[in-house]
Protein backbone atom coordinates (compact mmCIF):
# COMPACT_ATOMS: atom_id res chain seq x y z
CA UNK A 1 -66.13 92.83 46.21
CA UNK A 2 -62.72 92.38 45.05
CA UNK A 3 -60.56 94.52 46.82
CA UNK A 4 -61.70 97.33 49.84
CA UNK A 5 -59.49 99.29 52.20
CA UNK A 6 -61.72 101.30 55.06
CA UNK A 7 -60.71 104.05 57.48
CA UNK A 8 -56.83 104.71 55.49
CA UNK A 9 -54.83 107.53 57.82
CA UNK A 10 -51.86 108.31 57.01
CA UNK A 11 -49.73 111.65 57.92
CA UNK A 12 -46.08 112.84 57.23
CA UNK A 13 -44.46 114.41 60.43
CA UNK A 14 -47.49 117.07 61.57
CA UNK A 15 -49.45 116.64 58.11
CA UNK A 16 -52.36 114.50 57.76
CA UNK A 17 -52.49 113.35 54.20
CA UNK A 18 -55.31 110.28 54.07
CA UNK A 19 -58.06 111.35 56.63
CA UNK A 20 -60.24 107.45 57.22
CA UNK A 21 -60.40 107.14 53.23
CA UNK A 22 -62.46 104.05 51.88
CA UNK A 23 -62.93 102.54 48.74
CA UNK A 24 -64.21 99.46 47.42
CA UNK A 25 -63.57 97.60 44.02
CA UNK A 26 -65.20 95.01 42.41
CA UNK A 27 -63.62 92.70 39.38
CA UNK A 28 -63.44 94.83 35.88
CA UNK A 29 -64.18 98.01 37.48
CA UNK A 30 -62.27 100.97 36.35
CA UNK A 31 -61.65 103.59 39.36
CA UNK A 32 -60.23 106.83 38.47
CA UNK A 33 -59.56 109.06 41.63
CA UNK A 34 -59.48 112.65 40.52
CA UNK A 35 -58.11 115.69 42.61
CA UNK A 36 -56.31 118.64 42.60
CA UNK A 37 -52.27 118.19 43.53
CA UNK A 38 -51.13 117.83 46.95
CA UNK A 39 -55.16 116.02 47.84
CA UNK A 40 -53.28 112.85 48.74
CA UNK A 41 -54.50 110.68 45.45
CA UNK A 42 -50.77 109.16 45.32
CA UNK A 43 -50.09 108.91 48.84
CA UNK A 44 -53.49 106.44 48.92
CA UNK A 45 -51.99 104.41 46.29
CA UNK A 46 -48.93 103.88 47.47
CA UNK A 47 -50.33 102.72 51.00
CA UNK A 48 -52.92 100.01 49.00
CA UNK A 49 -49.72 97.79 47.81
CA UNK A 50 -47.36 99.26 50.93
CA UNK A 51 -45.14 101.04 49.13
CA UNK A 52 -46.26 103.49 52.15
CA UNK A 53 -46.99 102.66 55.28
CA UNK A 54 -50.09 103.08 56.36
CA UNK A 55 -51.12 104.89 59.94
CA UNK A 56 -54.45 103.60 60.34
CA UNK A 57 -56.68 101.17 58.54
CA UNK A 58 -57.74 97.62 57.04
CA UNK A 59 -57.47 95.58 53.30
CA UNK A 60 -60.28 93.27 52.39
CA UNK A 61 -58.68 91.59 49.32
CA UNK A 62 -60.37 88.09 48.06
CA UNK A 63 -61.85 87.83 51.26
CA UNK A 64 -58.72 87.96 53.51
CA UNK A 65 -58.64 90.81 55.83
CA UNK A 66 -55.18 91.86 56.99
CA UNK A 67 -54.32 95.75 58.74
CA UNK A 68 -52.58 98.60 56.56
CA UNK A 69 -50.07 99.39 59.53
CA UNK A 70 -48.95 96.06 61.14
CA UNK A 71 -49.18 93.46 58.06
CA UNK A 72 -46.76 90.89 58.09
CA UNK A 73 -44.07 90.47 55.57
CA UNK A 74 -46.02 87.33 54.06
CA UNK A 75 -49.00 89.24 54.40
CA UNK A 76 -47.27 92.14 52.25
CA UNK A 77 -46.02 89.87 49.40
CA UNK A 78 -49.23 88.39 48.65
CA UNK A 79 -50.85 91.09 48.28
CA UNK A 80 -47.88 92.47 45.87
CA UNK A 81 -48.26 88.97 43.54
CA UNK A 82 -52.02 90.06 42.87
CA UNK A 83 -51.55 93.51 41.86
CA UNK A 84 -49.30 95.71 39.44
CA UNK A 85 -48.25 98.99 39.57
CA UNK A 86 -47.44 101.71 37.38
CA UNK A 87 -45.10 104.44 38.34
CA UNK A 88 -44.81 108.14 36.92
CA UNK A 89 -41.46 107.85 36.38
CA UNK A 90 -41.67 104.60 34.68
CA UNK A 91 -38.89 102.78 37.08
CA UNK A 92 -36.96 100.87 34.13
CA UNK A 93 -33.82 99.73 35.44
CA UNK A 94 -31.54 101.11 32.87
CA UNK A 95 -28.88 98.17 32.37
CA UNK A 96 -31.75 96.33 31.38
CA UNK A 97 -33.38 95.45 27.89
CA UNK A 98 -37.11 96.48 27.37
CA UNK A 99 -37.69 92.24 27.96
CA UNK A 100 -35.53 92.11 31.19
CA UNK A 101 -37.51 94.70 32.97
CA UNK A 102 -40.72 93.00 32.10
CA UNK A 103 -39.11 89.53 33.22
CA UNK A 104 -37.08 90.01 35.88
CA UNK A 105 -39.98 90.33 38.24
CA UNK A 106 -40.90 86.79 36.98
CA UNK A 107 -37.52 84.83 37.60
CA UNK A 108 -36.58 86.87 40.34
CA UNK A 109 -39.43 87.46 42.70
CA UNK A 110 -41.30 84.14 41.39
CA UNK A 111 -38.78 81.54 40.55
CA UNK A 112 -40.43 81.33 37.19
CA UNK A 113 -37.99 79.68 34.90
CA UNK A 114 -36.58 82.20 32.10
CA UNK A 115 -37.68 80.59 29.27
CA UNK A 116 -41.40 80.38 30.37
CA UNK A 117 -40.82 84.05 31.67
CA UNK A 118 -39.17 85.71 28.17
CA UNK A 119 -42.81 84.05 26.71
CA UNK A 120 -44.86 85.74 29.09
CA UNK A 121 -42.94 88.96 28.87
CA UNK A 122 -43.01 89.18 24.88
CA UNK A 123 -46.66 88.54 24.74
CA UNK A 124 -46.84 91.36 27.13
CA UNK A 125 -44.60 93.47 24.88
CA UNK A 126 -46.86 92.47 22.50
CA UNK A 127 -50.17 93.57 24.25
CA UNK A 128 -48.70 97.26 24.58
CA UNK A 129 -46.97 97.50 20.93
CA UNK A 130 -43.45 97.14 22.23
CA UNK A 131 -42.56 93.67 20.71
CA UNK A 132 -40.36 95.03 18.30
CA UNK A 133 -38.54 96.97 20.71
CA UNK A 134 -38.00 94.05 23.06
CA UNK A 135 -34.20 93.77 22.85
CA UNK A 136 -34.19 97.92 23.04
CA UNK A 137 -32.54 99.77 26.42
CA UNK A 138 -34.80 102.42 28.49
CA UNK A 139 -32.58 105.13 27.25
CA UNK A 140 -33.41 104.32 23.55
CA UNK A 141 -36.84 104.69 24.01
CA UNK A 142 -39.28 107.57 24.50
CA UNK A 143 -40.91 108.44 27.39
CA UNK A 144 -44.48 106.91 25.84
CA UNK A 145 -42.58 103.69 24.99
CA UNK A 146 -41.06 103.85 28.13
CA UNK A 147 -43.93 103.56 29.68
CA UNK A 148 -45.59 101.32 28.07
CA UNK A 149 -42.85 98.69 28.65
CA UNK A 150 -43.96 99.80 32.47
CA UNK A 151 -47.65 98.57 31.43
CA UNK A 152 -46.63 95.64 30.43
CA UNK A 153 -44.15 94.47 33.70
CA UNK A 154 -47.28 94.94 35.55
CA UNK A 155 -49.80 93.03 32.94
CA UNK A 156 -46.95 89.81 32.94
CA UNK A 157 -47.63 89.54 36.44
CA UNK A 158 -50.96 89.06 35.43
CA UNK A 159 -52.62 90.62 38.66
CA UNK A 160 -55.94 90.89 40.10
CA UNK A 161 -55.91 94.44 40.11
CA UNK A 162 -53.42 96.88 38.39
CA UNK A 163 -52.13 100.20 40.40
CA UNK A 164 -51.51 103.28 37.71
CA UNK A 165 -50.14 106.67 39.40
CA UNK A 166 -50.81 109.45 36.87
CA UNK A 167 -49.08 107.23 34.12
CA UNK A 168 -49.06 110.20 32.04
CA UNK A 169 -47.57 112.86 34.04
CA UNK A 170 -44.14 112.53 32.90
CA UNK A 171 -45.00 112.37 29.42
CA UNK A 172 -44.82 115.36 26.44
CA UNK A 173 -48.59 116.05 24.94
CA UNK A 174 -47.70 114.17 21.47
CA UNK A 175 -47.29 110.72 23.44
CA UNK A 176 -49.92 110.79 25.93
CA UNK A 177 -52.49 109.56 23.64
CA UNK A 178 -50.43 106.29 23.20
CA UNK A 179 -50.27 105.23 26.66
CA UNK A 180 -54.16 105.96 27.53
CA UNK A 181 -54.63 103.81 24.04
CA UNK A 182 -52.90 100.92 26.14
CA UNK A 183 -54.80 101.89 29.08
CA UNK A 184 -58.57 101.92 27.31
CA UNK A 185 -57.44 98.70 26.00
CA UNK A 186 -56.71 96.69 28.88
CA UNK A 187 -60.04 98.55 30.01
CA UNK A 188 -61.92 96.47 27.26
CA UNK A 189 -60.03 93.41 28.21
CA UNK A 190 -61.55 93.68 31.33
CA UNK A 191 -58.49 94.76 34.02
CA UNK A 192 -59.39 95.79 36.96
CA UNK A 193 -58.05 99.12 37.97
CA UNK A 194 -57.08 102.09 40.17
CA UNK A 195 -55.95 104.73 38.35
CA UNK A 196 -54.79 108.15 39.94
CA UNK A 197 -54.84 110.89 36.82
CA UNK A 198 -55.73 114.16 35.32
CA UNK A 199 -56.91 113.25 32.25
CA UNK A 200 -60.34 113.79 32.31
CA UNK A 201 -61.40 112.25 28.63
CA UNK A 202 -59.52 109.17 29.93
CA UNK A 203 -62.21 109.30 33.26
CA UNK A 204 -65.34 110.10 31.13
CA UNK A 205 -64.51 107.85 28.72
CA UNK A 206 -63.05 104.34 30.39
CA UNK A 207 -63.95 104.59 34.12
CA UNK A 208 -67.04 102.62 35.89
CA UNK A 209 -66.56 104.57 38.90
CA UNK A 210 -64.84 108.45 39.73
CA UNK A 211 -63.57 109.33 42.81
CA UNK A 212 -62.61 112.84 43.69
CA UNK A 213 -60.03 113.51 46.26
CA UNK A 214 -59.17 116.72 48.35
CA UNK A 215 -57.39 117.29 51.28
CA UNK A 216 -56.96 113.87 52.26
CA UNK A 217 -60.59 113.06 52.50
CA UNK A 218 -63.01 111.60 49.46
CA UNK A 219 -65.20 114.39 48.24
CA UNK A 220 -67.46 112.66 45.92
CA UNK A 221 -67.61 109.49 44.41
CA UNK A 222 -70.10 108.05 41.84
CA UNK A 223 -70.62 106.74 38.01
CA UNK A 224 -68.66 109.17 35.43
CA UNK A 225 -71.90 110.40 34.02
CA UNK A 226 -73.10 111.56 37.37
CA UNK A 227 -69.55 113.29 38.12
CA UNK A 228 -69.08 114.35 35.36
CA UNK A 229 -72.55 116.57 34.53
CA UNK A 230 -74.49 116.52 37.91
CA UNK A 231 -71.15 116.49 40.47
CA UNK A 232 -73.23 117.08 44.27
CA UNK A 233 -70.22 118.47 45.65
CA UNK A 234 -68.94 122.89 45.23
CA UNK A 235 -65.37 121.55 45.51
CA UNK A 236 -66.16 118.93 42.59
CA UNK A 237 -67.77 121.69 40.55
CA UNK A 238 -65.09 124.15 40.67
CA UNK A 239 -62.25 121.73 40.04
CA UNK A 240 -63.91 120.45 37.07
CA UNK A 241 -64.55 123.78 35.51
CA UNK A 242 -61.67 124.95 36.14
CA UNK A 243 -60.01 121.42 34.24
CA UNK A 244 -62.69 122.14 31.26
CA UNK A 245 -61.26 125.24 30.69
CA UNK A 246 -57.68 124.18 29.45
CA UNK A 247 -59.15 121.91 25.89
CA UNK A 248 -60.74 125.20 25.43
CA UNK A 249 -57.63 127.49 25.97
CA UNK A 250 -55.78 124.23 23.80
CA UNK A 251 -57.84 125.09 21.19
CA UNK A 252 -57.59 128.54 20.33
CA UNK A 253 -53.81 128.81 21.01
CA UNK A 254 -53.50 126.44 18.20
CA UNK A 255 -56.01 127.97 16.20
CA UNK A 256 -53.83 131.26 16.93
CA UNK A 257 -50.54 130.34 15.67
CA UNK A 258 -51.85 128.74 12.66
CA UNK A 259 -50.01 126.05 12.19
CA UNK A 260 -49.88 122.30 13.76
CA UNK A 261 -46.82 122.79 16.39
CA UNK A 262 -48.79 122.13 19.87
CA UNK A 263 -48.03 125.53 21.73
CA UNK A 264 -49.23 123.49 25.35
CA UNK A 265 -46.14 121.81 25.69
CA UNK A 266 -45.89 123.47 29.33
CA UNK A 267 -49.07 124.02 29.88
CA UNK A 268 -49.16 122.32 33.45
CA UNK A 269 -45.92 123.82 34.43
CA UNK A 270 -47.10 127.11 33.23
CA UNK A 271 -50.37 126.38 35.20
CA UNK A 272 -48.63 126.06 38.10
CA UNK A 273 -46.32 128.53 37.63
CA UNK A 274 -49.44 131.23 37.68
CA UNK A 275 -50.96 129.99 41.08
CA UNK A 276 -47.28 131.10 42.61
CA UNK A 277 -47.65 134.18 41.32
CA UNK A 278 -51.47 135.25 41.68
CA UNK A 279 -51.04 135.70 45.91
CA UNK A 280 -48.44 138.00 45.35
CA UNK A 281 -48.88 139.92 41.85
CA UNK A 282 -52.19 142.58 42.35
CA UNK A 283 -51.59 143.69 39.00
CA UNK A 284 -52.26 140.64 37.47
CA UNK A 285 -55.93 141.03 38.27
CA UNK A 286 -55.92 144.19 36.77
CA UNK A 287 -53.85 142.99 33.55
CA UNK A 288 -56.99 140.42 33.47
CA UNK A 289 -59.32 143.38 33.59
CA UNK A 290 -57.84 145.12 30.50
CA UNK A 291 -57.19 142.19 28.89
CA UNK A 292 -61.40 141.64 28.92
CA UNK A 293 -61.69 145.33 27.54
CA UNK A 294 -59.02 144.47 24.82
CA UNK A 295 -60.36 142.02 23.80
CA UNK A 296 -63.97 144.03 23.55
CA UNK A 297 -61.21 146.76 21.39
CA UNK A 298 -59.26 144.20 19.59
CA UNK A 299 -56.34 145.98 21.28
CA UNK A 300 -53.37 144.01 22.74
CA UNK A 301 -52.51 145.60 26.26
CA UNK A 302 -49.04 145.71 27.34
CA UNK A 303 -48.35 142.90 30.38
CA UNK A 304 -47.02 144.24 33.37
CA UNK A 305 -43.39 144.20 34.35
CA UNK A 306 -43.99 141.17 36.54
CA UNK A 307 -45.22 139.07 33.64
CA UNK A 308 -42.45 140.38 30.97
CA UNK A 309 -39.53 138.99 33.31
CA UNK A 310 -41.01 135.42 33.45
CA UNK A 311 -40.81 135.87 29.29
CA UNK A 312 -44.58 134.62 28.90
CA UNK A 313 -47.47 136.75 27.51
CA UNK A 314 -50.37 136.20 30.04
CA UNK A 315 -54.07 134.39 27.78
CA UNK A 316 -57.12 134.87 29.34
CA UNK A 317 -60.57 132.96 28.86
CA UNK A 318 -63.61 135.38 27.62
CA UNK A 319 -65.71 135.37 30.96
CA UNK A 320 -64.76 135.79 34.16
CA UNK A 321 -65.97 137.87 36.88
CA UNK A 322 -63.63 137.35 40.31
CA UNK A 323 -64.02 133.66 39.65
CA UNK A 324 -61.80 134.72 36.26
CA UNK A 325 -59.23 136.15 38.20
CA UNK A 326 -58.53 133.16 40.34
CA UNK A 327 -59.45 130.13 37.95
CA UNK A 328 -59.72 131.15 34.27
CA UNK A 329 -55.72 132.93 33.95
CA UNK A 330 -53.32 130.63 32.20
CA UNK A 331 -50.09 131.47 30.60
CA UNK A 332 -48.53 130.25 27.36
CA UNK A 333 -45.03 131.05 26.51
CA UNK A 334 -46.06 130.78 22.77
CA UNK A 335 -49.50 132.35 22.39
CA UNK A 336 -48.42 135.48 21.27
CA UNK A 337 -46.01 134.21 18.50
């Protein structure tokens, strides 16, 4: 084993967030921990290279066993030189070229000498296809390249095991692809790493071992294939479907519009914008019940007042049952266009 933590607490005023979470890693193994918001998948993350705190808890890393809530300041920076980690929000400092973020980590917090660091750094550039944008400022970048540059600061280090919190969060649809590209590629290479996300192609496709998180405690863990087709666990099941559905719903809103402009663009804000409303809007549910007799009529019904303020046209999936009213209703701002 390369890396374990066992029995991780960790709560924020009254809230328990981590409830004795474990998890073991060994070298080359790609972890993806899966979960709905809020299930404490970032929280965990943060406490494994103390960017939090822990409240309970112990780190096995190369054989050296140290505690999550009382390590020492030594203790704390050497576990930071073996890993890397990859923020949503990328963390660029913005007087700083593309290179300088990716070496100042070297010459600053190693006393590596800046020659021997701008090497390492453009050959990490170079890793993530950012070479050529190595002299480039964070705010003349996109948010993919942006990130990538964020790849490669935590590949220069060249750690044992590389932290990545929903990488692709921040990002617009159109440059997601290009950072999992980077990602499945250091997969190949053979990085070992912990990667919180909800890209579930990513998980099926790259990661050795799934782990799905909710409400602080580990659900179900096990190989992708077994997650993803046999998951043990109700909770997995209906997160999962209810994940499957949106390539689905991507699909035929494109299909709809007839043309290649990606009408998903705010999908997840969208997404969440419909669980706020659901508690409190009844007539939603029955909006969802003509919509599946419209659809049988190839009639269009009229969206209730509720949905017309938002400005969004309310799409609904072909199947339902109650499980349709509280799973399968997403909106799309452009569906109807």
């Amino acid at each position: 084993m390369l890396f374990g933590v066992q029995n991780v607490r960790k709560s924020f005023a009254q809230t328990e967030v981590l409830k004795d979470v474990s998890l073991s890693v060994d070298k080359g193994d790609v972890v993806v921990i899966l979960g709905p918001s809020g299930s404490g998948k970032t929280t965990f993350l943060r406490c494994l290279n103390f960017l939090e705190r822990a409240d309970g808890g112990t780190m096995d890393f190369h054989g050296t066993q140290l505690s999550l809530v009382d390590a020492s300041k030594s203790e704390i920076a050497a576990v930071r030189k073996k890993t890397g980690f990859v923020f949503q929000n990328y963390n660029l400092f913005a007087n700083k070229t593309a290179l300088e973020n990716v070496t100042l980590g070297l010459t600053v917090g190693r006393g590596m000498a800046a020659a021997e660091a701008k090497e390492i750094g453009m050959d990490a550039l170079r890793r993530v296809g950012m070479a050529e944008r190595a002299d480039y400022y964070p705010a003349q970048l996109s948010g993919g390249q942006q990130q990538r540059v964020g790849i490669a600061r935590a590949v220069a280090a060249k750690p044992d095991v590389i932290l990545f919190d929903e990488p692709t969060s921040a990002l617009d649809p159109e440059l997601v692809g290009e950072v999992l590209s980077v990602m499945k590629q250091l997969a190949e290479e053979g990085t070992t790493m912990i990667v919180v996300t909800h890209e579930m192609k990513f998980a099926q496709d790259v990661a050795t071992h799934v782990v799905f998180m909710s409400d602080g405690v580990i659900v179900e863990e096990g190989s992708a294939k077994s997650i993803f087709t046999t998951p043990r666990e109700e909770r997995t099941r209906r997160f999962l479907l209810c994940r499957r559905s949106i390539p689905r719903l991507h699909q035929q809103a494109c299909a709809r519009r007839r043309n290649s402009t990606c009408p998903c663009g705010e999908l997840r804000r969208l997404a969440a914008l419909v669980h706020r409303i659901l508690p409190k809007c009844q007539r939603l549910r029955q909006f969802a019940a003509c919509c599946r007799v419209a659809r049988r009529r190839k009639q269009q019904p009229e969206p209730p007042v509720e949905i017309r303020q938002e400005g969004i046209c309310l799409a609904s999936c072909a199947r339902g049952g109650g499980l349709f009213c509280q799973r399968y209703i997403f909106l799309f701002h452009h569906i109807q266009q």
